[in-house]
N, C-alpha and C. Protein backbone atom coordinates (compact mmCIF):
# COMPACT_ATOMS: atom_id res chain seq x y z
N UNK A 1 0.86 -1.17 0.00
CA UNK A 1 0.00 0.00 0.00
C UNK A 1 0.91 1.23 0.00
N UNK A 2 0.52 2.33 -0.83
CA UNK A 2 1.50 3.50 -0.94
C UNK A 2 0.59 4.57 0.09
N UNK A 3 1.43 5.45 0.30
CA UNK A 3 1.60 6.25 1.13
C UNK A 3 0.19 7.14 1.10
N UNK A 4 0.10 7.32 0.08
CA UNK A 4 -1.29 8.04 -0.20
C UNK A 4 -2.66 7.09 -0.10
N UNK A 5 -2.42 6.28 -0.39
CA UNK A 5 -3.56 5.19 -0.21
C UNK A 5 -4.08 5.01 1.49
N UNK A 6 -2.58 5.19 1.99
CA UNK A 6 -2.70 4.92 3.37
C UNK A 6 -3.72 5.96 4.09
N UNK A 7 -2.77 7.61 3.79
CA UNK A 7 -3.17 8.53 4.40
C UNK A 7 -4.93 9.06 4.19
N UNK A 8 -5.23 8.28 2.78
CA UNK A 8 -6.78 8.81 2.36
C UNK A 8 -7.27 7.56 3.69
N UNK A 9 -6.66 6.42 3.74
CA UNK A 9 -7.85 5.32 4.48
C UNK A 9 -7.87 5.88 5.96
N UNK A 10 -7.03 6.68 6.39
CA UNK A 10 -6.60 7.10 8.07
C UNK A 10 -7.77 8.30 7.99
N UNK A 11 -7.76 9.45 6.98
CA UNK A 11 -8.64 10.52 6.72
C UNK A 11 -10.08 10.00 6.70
N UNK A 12 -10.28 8.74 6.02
CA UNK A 12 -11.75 8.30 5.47
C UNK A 12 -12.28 8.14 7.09
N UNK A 13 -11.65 6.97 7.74
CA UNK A 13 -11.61 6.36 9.19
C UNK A 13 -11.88 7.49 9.80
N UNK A 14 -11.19 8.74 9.89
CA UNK A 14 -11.46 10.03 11.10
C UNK A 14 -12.82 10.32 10.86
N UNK A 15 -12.97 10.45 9.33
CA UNK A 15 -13.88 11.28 9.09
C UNK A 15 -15.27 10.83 9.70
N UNK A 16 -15.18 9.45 9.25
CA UNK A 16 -16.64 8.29 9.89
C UNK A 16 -16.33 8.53 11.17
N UNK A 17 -15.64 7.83 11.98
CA UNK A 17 -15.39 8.42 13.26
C UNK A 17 -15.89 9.40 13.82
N UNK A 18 -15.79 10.78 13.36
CA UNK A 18 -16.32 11.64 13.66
C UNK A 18 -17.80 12.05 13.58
N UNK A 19 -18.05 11.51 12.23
CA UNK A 19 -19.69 11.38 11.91
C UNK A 19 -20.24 10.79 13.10
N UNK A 20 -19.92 9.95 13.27
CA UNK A 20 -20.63 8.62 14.23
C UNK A 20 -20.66 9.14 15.90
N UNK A 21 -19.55 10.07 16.14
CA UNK A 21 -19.75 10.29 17.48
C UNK A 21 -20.18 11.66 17.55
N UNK A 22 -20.70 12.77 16.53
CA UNK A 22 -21.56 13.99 16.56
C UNK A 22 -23.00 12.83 16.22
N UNK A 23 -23.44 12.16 15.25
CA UNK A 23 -25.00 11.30 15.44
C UNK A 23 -25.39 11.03 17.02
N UNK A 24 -24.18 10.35 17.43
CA UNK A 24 -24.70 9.94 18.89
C UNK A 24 -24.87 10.78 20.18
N UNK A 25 -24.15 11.93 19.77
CA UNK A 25 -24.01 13.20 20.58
C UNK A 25 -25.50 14.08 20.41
N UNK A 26 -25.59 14.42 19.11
CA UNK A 26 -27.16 14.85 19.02
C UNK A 26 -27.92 14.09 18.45
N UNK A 27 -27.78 12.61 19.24
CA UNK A 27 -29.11 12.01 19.40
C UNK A 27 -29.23 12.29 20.82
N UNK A 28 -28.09 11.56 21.72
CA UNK A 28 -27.95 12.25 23.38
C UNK A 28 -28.87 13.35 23.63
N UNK A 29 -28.43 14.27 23.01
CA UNK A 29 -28.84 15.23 23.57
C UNK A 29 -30.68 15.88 23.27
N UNK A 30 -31.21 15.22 22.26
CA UNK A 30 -32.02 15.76 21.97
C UNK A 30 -32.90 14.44 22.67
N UNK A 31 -32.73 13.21 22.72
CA UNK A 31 -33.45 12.57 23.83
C UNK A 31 -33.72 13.21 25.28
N UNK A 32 -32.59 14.17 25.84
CA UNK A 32 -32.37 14.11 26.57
C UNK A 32 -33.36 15.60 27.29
N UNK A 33 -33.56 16.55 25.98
CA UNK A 33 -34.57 17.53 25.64
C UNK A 33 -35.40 16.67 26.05
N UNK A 34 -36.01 16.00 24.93
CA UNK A 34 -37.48 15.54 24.95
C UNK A 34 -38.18 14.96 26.71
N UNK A 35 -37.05 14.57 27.12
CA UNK A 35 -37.13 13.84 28.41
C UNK A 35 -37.34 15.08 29.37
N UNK A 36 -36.27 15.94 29.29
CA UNK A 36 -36.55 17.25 30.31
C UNK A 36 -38.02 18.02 30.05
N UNK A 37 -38.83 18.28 28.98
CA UNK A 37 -39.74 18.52 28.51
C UNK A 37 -41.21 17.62 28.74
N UNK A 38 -41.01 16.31 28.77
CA UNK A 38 -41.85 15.57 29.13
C UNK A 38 -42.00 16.09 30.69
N UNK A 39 -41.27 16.21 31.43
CA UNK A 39 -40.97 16.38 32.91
C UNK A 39 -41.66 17.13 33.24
N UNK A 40 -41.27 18.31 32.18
CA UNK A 40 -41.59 19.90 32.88
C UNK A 40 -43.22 20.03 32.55
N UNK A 41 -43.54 19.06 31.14
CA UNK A 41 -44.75 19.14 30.87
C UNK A 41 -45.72 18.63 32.07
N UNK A 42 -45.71 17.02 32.69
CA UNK A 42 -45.98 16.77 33.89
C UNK A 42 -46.01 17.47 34.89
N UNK A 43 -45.17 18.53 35.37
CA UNK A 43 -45.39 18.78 36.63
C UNK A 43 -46.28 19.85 36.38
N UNK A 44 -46.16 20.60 35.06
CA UNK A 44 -47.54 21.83 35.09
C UNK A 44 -48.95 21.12 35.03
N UNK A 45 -48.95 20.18 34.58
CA UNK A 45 -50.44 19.63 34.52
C UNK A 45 -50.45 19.42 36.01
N UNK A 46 -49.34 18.88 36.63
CA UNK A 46 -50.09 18.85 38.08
C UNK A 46 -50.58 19.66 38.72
N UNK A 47 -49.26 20.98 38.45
CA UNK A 47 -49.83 22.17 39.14
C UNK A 47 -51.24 22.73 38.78
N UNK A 48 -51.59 22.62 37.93
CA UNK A 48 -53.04 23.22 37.23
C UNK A 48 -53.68 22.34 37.50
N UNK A 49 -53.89 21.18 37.85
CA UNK A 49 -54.64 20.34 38.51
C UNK A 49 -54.67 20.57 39.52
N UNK A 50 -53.69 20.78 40.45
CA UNK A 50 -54.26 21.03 42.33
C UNK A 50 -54.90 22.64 41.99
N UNK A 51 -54.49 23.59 41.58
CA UNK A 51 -55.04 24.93 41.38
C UNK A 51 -56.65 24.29 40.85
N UNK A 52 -57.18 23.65 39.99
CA UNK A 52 -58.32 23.88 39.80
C UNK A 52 -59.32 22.43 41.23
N UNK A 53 -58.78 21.90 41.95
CA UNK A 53 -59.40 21.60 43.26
C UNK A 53 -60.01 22.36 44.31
């Protein structure tokens, strides 16, 4: 394998690499929205539920 062959397969490798751990990063994080949001959504329905008792 020549030198250039090498350095494109090390570049290709980073590049996926990198893809793959920003996908999993904002998937993380936007689960992690939806989850804080579900939360916040719950506790106002509660609150507006004891307010209308």
């Amino acid at each position: 394998m020549d030198v250039a062959t090498a350095k494109t397969l090390v570049s290709l490798t980073l590049i996926v690499a990198i893809a793959i751990f920003s996908y999993v990063s904002i998937e993380m994080f936007v689960r992690q929205m939806v989850k804080d949001l579900r939360v916040a959504w719950t506790e106002r329905a509660a609150v507006a539920d004891t307010r209308h008792e």
